[in-house]
PDB file of N, CA and C in Angstrom:
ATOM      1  N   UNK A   1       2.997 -10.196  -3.912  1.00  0.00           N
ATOM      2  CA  UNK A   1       1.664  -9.697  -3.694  1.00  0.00           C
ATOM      3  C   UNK A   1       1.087 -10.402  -2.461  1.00  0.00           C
ATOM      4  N   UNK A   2       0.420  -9.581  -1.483  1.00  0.00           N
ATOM      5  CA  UNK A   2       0.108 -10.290  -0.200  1.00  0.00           C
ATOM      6  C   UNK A   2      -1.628 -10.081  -0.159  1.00  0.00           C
ATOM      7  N   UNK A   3      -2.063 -11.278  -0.143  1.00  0.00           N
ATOM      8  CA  UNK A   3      -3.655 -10.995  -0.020  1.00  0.00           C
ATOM      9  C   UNK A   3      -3.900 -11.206   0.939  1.00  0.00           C
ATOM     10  N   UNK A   4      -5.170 -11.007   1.473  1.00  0.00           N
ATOM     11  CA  UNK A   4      -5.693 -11.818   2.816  1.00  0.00           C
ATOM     12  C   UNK A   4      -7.211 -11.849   1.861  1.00  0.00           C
ATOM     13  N   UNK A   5      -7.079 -13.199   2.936  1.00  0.00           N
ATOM     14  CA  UNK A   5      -8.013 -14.251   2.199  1.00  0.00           C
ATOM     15  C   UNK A   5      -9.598 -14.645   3.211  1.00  0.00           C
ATOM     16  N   UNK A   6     -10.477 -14.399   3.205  1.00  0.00           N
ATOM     17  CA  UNK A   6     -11.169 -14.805   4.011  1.00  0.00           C
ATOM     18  C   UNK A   6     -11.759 -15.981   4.981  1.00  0.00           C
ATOM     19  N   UNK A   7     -12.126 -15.744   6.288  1.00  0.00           N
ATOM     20  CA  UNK A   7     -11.909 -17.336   6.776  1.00  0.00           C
ATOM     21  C   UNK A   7     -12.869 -18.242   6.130  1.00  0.00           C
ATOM     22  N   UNK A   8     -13.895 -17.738   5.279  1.00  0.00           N
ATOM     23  CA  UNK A   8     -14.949 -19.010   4.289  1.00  0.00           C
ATOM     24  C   UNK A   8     -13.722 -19.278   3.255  1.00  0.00           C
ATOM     25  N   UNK A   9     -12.862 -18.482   2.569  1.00  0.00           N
ATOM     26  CA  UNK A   9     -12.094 -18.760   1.744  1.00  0.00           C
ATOM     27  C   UNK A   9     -11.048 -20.226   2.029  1.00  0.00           C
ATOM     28  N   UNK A  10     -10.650 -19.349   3.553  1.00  0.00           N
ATOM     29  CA  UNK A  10      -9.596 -20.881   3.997  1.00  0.00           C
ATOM     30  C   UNK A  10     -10.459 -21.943   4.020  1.00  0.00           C
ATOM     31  N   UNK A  11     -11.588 -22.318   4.775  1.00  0.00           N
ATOM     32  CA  UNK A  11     -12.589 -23.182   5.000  1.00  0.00           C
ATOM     33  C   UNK A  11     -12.903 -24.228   3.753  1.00  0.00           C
ATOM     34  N   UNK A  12     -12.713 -23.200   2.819  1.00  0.00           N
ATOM     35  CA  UNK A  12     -13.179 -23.731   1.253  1.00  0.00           C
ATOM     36  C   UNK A  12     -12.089 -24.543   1.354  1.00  0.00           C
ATOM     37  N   UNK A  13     -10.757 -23.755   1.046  1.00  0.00           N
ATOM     38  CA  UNK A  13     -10.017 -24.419   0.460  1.00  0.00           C
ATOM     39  C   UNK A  13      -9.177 -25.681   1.446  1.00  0.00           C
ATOM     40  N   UNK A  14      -9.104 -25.700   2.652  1.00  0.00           N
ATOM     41  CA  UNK A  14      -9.072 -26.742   3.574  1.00  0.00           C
ATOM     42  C   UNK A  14      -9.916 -27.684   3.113  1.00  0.00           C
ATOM     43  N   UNK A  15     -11.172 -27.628   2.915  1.00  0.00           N
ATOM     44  CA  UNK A  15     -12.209 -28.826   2.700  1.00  0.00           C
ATOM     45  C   UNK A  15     -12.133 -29.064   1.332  1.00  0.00           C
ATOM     46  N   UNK A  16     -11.663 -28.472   0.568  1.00  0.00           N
ATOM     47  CA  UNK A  16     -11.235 -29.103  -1.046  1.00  0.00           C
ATOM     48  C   UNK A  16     -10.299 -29.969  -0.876  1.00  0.00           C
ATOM     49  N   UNK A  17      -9.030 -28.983  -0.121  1.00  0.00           N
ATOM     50  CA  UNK A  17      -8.097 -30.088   0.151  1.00  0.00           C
ATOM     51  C   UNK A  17      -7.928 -32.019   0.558  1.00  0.00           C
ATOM     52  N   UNK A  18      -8.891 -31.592   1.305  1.00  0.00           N
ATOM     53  CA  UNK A  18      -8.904 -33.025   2.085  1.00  0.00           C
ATOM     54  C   UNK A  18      -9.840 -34.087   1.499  1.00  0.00           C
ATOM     55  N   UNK A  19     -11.025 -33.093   0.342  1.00  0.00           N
ATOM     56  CA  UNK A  19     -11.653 -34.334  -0.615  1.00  0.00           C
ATOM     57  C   UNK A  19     -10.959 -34.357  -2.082  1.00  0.00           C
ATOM     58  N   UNK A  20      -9.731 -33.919  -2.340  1.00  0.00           N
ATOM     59  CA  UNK A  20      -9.016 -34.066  -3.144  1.00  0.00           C
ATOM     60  C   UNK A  20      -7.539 -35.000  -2.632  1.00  0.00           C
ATOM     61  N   UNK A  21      -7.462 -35.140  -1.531  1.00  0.00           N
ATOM     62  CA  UNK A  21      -5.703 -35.597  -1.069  1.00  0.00           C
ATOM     63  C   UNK A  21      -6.097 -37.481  -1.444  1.00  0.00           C
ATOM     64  N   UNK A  22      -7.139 -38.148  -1.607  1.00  0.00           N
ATOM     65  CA  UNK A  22      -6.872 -38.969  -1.463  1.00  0.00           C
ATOM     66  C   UNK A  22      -6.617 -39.448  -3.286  1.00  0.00           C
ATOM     67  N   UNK A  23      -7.090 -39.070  -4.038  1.00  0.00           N
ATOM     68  CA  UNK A  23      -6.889 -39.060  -5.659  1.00  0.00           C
ATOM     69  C   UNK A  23      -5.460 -38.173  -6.480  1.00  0.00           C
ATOM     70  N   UNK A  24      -4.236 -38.201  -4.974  1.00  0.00           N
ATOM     71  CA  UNK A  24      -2.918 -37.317  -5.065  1.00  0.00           C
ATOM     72  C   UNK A  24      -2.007 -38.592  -4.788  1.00  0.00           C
ATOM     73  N   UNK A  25      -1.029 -38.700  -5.465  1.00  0.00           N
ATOM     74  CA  UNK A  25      -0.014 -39.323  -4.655  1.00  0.00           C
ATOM     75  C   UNK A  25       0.620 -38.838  -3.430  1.00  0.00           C
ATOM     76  N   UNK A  26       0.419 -37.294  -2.843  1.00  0.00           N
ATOM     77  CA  UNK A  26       1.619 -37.295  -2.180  1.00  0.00           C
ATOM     78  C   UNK A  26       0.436 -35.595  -1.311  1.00  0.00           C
ATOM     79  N   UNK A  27       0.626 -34.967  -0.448  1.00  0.00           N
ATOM     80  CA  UNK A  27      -0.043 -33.888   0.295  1.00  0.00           C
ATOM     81  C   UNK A  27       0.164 -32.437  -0.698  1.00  0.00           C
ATOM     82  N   UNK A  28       1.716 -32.881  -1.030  1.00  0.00           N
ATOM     83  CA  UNK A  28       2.173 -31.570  -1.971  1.00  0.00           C
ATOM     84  C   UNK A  28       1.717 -31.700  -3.351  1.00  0.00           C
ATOM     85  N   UNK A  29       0.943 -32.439  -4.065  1.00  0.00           N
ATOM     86  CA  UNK A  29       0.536 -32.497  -5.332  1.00  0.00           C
ATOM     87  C   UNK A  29      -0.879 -32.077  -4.902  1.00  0.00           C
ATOM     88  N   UNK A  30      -1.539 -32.715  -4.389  1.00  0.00           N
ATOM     89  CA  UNK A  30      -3.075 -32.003  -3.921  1.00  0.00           C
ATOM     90  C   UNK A  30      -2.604 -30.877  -3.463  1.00  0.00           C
ATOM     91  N   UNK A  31      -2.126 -30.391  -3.060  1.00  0.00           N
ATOM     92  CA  UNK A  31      -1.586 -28.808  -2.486  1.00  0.00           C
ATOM     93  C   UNK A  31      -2.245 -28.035  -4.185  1.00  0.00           C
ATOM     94  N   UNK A  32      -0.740 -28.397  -4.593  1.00  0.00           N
ATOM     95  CA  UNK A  32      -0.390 -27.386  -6.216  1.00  0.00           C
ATOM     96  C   UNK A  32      -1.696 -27.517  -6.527  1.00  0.00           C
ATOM     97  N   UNK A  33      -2.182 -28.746  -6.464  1.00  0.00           N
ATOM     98  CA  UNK A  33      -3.664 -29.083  -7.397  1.00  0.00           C
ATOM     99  C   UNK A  33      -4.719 -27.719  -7.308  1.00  0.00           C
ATOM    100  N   UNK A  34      -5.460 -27.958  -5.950  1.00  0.00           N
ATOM    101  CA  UNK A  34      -6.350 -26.709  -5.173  1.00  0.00           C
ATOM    102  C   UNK A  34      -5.777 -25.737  -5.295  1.00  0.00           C
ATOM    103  N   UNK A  35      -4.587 -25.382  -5.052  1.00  0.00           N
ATOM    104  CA  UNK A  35      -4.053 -23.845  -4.567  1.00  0.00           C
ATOM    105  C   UNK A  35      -4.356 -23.278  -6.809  1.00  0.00           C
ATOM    106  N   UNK A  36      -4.030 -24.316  -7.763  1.00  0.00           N
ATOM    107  CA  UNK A  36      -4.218 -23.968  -8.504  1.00  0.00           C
ATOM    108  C   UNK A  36      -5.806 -23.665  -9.116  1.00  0.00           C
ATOM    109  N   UNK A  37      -6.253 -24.802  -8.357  1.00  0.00           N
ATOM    110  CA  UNK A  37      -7.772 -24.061  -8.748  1.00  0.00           C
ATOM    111  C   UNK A  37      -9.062 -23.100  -7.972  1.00  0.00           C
ATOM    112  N   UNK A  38      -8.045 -22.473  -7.123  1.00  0.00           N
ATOM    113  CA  UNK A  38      -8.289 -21.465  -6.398  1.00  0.00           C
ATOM    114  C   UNK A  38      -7.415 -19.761  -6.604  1.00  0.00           C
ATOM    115  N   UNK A  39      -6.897 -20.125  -7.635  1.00  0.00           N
ATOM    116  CA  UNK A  39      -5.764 -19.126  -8.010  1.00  0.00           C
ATOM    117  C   UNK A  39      -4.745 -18.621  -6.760  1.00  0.00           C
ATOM    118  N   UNK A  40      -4.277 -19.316  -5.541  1.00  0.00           N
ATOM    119  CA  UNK A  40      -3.670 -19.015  -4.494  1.00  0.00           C
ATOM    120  C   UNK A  40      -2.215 -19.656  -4.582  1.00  0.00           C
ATOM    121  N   UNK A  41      -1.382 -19.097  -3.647  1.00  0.00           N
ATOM    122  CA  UNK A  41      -0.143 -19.738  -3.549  1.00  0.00           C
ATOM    123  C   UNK A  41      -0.291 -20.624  -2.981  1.00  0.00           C
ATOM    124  N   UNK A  42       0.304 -21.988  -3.271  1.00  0.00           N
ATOM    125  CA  UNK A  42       0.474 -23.100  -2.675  1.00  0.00           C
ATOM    126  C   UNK A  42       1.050 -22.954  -1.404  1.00  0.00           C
ATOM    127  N   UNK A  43       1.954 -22.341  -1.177  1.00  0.00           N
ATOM    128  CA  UNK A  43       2.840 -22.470  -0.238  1.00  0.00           C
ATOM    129  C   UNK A  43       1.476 -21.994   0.905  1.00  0.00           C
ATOM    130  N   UNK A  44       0.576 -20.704   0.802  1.00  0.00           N
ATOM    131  CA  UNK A  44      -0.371 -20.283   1.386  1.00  0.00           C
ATOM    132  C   UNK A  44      -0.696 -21.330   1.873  1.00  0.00           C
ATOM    133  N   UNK A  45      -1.718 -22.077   0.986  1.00  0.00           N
ATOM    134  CA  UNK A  45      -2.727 -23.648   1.418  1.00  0.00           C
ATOM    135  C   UNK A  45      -1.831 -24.284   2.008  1.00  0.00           C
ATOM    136  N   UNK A  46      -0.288 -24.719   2.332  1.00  0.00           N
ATOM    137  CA  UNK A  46       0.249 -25.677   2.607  1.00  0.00           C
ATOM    138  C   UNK A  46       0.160 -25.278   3.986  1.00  0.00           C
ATOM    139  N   UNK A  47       0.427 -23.919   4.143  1.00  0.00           N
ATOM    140  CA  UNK A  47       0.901 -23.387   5.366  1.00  0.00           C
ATOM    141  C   UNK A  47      -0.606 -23.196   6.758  1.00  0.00           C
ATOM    142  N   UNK A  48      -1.635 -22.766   5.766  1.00  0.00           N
ATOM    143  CA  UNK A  48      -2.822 -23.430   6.473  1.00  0.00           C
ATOM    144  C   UNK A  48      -2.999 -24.771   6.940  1.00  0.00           C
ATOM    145  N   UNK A  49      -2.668 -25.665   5.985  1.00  0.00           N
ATOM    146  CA  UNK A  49      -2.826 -27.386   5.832  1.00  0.00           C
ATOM    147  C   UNK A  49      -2.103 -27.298   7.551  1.00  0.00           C
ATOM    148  N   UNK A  50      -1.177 -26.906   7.578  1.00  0.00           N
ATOM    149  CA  UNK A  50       0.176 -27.602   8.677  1.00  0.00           C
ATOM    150  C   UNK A  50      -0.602 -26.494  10.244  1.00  0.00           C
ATOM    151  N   UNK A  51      -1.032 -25.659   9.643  1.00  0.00           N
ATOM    152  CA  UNK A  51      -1.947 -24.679  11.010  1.00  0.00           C
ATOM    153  C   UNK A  51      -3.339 -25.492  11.336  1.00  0.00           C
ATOM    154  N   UNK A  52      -3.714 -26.012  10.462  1.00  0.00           N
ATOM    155  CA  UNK A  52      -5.195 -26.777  10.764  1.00  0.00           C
ATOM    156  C   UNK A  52      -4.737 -27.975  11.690  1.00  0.00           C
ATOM    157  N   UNK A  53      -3.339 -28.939  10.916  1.00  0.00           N
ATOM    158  CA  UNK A  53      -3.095 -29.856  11.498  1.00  0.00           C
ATOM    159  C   UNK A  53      -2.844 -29.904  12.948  1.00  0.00           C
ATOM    160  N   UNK A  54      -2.069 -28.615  13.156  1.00  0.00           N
ATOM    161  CA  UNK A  54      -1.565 -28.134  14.463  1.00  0.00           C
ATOM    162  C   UNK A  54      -2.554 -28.039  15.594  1.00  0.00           C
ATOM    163  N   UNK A  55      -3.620 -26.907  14.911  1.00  0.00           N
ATOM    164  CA  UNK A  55      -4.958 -26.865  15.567  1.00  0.00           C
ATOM    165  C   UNK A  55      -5.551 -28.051  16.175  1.00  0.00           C
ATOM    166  N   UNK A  56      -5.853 -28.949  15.498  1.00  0.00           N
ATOM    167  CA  UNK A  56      -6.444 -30.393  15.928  1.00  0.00           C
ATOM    168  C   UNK A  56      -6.191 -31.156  16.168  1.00  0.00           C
ATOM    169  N   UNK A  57      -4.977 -30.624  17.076  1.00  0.00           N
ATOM    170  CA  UNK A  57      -3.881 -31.923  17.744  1.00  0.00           C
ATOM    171  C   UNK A  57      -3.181 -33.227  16.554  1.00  0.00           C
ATOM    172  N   UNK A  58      -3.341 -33.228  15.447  1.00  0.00           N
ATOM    173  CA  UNK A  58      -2.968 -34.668  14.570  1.00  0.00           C
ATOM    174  C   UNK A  58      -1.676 -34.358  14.804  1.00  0.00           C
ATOM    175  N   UNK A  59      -1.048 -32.858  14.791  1.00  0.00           N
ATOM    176  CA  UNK A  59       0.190 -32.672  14.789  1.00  0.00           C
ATOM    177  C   UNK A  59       0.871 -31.957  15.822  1.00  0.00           C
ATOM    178  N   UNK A  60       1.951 -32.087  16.530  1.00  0.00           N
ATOM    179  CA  UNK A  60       2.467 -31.549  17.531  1.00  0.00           C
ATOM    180  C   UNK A  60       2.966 -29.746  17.324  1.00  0.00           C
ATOM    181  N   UNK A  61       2.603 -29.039  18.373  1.00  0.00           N
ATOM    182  CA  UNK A  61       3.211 -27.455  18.061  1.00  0.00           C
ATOM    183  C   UNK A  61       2.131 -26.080  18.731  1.00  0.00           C
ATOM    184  N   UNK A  62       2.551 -25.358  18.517  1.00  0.00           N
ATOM    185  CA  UNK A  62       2.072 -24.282  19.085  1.00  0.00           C
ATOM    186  C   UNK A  62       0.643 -23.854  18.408  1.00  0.00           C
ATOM    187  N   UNK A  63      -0.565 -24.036  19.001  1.00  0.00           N
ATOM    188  CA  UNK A  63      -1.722 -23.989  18.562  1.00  0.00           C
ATOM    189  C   UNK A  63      -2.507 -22.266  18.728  1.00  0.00           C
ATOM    190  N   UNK A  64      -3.111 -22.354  17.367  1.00  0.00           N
ATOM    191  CA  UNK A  64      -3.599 -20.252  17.291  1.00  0.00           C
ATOM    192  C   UNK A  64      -3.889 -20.125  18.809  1.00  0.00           C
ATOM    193  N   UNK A  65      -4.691 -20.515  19.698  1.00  0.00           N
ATOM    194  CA  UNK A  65      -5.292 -19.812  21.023  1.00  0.00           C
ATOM    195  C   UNK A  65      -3.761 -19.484  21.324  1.00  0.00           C
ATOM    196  N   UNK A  66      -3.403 -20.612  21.510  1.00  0.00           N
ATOM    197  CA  UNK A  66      -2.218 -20.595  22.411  1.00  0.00           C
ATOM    198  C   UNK A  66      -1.295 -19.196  22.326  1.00  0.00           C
ATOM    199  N   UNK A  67      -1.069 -19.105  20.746  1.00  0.00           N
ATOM    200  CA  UNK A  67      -0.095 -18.199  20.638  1.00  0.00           C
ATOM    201  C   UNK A  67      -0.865 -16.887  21.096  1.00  0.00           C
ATOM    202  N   UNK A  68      -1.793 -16.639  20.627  1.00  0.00           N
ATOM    203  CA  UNK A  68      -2.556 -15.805  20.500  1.00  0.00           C
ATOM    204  C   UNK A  68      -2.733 -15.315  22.271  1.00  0.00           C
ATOM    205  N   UNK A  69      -3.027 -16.678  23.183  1.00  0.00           N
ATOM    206  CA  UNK A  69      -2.948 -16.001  24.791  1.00  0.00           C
ATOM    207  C   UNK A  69      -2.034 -15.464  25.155  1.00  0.00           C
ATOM    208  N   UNK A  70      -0.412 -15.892  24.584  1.00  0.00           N
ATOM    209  CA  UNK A  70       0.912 -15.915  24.452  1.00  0.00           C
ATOM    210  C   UNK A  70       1.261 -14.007  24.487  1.00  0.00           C
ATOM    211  N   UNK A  71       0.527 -14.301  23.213  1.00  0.00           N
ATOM    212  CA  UNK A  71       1.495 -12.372  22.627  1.00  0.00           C
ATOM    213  C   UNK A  71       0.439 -11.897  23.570  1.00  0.00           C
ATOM    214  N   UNK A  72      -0.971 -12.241  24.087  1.00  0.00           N
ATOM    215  CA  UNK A  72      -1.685 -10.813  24.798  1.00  0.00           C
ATOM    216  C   UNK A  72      -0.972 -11.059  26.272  1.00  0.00           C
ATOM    217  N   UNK A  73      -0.925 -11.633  27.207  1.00  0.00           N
ATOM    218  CA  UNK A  73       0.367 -11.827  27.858  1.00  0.00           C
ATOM    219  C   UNK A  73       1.200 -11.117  27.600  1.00  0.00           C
ATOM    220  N   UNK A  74       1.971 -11.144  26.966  1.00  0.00           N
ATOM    221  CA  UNK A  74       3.028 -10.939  26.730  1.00  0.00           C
ATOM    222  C   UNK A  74       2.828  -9.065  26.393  1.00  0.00           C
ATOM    223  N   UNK A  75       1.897  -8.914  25.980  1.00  0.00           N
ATOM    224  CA  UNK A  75       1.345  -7.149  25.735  1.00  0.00           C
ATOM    225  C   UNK A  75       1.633  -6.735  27.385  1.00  0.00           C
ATOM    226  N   UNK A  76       0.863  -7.721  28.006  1.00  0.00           N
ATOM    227  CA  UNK A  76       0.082  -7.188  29.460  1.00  0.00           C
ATOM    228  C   UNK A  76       1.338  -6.994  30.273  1.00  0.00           C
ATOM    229  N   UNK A  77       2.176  -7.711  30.308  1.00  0.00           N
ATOM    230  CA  UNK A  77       3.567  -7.812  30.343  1.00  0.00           C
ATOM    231  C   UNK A  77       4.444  -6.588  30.562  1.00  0.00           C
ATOM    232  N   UNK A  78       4.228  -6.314  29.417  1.00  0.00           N
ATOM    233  CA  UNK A  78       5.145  -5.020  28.714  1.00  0.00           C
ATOM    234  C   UNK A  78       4.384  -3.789  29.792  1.00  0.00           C
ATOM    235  N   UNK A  79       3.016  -3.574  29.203  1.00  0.00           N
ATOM    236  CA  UNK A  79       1.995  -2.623  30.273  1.00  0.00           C
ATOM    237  C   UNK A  79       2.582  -2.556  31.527  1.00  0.00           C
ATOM    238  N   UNK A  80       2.498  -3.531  31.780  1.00  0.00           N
ATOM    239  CA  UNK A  80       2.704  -3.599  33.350  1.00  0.00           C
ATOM    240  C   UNK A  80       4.135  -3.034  34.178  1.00  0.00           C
ATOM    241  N   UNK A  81       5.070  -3.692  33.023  1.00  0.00           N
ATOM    242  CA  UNK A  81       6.621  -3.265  33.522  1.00  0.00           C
ATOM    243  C   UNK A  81       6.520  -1.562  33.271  1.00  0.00           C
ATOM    244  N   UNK A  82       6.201  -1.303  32.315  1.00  0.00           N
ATOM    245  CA  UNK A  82       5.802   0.483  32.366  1.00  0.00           C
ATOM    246  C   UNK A  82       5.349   1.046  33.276  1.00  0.00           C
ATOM    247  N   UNK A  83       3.950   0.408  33.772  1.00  0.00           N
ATOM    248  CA  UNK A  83       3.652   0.736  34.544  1.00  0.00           C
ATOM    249  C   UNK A  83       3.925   1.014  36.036  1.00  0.00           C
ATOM    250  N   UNK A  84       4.844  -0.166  36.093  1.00  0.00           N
ATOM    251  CA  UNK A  84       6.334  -0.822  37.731  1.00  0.00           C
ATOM    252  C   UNK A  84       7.083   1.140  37.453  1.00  0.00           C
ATOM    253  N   UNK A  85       7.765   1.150  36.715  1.00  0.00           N
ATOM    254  CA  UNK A  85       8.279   2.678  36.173  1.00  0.00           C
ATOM    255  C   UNK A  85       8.290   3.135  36.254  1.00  0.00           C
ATOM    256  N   UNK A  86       6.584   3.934  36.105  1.00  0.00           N
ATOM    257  CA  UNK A  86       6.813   4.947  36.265  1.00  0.00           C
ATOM    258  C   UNK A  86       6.236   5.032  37.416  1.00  0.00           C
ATOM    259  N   UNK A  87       5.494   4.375  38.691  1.00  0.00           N
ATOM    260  CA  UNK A  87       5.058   4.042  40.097  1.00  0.00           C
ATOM    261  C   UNK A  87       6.329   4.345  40.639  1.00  0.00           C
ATOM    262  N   UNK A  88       7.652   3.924  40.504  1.00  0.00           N
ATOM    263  CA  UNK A  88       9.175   3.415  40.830  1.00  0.00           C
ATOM    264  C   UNK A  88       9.593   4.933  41.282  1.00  0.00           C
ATOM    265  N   UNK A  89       9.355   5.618  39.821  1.00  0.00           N
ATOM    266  CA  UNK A  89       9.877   6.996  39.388  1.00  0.00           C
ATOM    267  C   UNK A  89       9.080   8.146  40.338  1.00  0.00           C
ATOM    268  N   UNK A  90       7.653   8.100  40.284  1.00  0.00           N
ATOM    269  CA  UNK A  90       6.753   8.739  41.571  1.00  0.00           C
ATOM    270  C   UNK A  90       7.210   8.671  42.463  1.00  0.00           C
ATOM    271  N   UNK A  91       7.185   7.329  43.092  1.00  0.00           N
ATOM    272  CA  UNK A  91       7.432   6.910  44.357  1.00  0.00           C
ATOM    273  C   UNK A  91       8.752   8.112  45.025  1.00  0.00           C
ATOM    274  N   UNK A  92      10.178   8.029  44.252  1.00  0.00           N
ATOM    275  CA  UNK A  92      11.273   8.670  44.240  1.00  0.00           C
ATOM    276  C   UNK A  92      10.947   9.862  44.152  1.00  0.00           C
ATOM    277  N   UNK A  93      10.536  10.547  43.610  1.00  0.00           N
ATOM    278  CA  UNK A  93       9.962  11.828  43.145  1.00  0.00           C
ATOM    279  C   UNK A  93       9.432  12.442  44.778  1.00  0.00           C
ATOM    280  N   UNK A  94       8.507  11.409  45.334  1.00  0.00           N
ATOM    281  CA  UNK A  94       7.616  12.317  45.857  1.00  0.00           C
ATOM    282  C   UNK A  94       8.813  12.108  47.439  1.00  0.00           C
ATOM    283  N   UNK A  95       9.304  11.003  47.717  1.00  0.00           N
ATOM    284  CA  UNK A  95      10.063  10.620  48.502  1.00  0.00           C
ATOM    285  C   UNK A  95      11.169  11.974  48.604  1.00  0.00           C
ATOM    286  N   UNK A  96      11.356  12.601  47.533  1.00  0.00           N
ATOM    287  CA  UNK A  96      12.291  13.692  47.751  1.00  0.00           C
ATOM    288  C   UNK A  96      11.630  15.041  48.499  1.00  0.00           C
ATOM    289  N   UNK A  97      10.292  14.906  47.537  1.00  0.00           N
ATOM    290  CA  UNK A  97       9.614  16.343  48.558  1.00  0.00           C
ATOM    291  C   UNK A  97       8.967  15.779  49.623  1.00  0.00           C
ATOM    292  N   UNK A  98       9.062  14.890  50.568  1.00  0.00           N
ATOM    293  CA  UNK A  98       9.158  15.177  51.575  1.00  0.00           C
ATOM    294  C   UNK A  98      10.487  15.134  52.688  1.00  0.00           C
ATOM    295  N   UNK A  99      11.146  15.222  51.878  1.00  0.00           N
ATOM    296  CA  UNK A  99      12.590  15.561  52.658  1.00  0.00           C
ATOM    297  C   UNK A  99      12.746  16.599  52.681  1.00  0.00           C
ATOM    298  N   UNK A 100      12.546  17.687  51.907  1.00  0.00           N
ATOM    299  CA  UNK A 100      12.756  18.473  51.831  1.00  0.00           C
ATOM    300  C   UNK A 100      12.313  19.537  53.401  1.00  0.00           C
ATOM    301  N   UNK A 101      12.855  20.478  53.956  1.00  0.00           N
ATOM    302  CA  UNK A 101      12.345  21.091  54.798  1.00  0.00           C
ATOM    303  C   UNK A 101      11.276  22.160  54.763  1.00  0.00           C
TER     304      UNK A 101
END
């Protein structure tokens, strides 16, 4: 089952997290803990936990803007080579009628 969860939802449960981790032995027991009293998959909250961390530099890796400038790039990219194409393909096109006599 795939939910999407709202960003007050993550917010919540990020900030539960972190006033619950210190009464945990370990990141993954406060995980199960919240994710259980939020009715969510753990693995969900964990996987936020390690995106927040990412976000705020504590941890090394590819941060949301980043990726996020990344794939629209990477759209504009694609656009563009289409666009090289079919300019390429005109260009040839029209290059023939004027050879023509």
């Amino acid at each position: 089952m795939n939910r999407k969860y709202s960003p007050e939802m993550r917010e919540r449960a990020l900030r539960m997290l972190a006033e619950t981790r210190p009464s945990h032995p370990n990141m993954m027991s406060a995980v199960r803990h919240v994710a259980g009293l939020l009715g969510m998959s753990p693995e969900t909250l964990r996987l936020w936990q390690r995106r927040y961390e990412v976000d705020a530099g504590v941890k090394p890796g590819l941060t949301t803007d980043a990726a996020a400038e990344i794939k629209r790039l990477q759209k504009e990219n694609a656009e563009l080579r289409k666009a090289n194409e079919i300019l390429k393909a005109a260009s040839v096109f029209f290059a023939k009628e004027l050879d023509r006599p």
